[in-house]
Protein backbone atom coordinates (compact mmCIF):
# COMPACT_ATOMS: atom_id res chain seq x y z
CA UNK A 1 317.37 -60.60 68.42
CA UNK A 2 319.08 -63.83 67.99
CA UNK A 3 319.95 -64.43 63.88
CA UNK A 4 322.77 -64.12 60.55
CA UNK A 5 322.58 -61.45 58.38
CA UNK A 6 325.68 -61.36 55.36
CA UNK A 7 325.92 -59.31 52.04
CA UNK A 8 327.58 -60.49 49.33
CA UNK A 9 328.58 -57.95 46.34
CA UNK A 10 329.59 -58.94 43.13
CA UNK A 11 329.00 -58.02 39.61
CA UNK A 12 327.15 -59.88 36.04
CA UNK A 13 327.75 -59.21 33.03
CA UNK A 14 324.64 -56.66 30.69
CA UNK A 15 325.73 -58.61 27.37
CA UNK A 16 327.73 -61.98 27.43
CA UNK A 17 328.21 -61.75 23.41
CA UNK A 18 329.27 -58.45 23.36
CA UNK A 19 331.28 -57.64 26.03
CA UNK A 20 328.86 -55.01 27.52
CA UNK A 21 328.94 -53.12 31.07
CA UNK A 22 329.23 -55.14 34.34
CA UNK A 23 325.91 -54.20 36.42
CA UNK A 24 326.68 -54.23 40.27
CA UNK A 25 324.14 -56.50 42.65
CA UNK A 26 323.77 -56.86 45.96
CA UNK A 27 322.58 -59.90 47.75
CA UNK A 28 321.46 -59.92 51.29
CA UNK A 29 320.50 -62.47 53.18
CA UNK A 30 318.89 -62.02 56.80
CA UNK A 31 317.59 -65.23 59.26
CA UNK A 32 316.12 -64.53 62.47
CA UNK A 33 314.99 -67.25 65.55
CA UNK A 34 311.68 -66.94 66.56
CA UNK A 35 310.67 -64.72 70.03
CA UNK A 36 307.85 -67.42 70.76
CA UNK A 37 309.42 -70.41 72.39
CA UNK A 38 313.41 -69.73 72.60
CA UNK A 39 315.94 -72.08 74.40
CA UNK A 40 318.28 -74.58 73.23
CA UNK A 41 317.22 -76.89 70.64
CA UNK A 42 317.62 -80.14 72.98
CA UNK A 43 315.12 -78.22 75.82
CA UNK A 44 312.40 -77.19 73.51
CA UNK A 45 310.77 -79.69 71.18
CA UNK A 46 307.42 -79.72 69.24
CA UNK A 47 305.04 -77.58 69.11
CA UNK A 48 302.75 -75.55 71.82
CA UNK A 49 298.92 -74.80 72.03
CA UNK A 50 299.32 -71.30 70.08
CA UNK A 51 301.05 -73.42 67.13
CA UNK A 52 304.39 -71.81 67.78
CA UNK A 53 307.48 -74.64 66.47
CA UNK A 54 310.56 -75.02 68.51
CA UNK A 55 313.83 -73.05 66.94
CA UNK A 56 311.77 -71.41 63.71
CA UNK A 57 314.26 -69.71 61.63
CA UNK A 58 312.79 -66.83 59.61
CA UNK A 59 314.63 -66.31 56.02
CA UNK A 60 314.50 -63.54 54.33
CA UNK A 61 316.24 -62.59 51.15
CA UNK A 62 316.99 -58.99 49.40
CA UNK A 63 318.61 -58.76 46.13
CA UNK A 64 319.82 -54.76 44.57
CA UNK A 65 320.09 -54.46 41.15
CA UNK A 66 321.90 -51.31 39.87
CA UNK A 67 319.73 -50.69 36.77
CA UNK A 68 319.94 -47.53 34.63
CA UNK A 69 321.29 -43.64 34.87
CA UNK A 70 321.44 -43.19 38.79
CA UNK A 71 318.79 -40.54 39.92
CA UNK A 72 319.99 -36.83 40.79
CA UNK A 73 318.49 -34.69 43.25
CA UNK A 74 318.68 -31.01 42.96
């Protein structure tokens, strides 16, 4: 698999006005090439008979809220 992935981690604020509790988030962010017509970008152009583009890029993004009393398994 040919793509990026990052996470970034950082923190906002529950209540601006009254100084209340930081809640953590995570942001992910994952992009992926295409399997159908690889190559470099100057060799493949257009588009084929099964519809498949040249160099499609597949974004995806995931974002984790920490929300609430964390759950606890006994």
């Amino acid at each position: 698999m040919q793509g990026f992935c990052q996470i970034a981690k950082f923190t906002v604020s529950e209540n601006a006005e009254a100084n209340g509790e930081d809640i953590p988030v995570d942001y992910i962010l994952i992009s992926r090439r295409s399997k159908h017509r690889p190559g470099l970008r100057y060799q493949r152009r257009g588009i084929d008979e099964a519809a498949h583009v040249a160099n499609f890029v597949e974004t995806e993004t995931i974002m984790r809220i920490e929300v609430g009393v964390p759950l606890l398994l006994i």
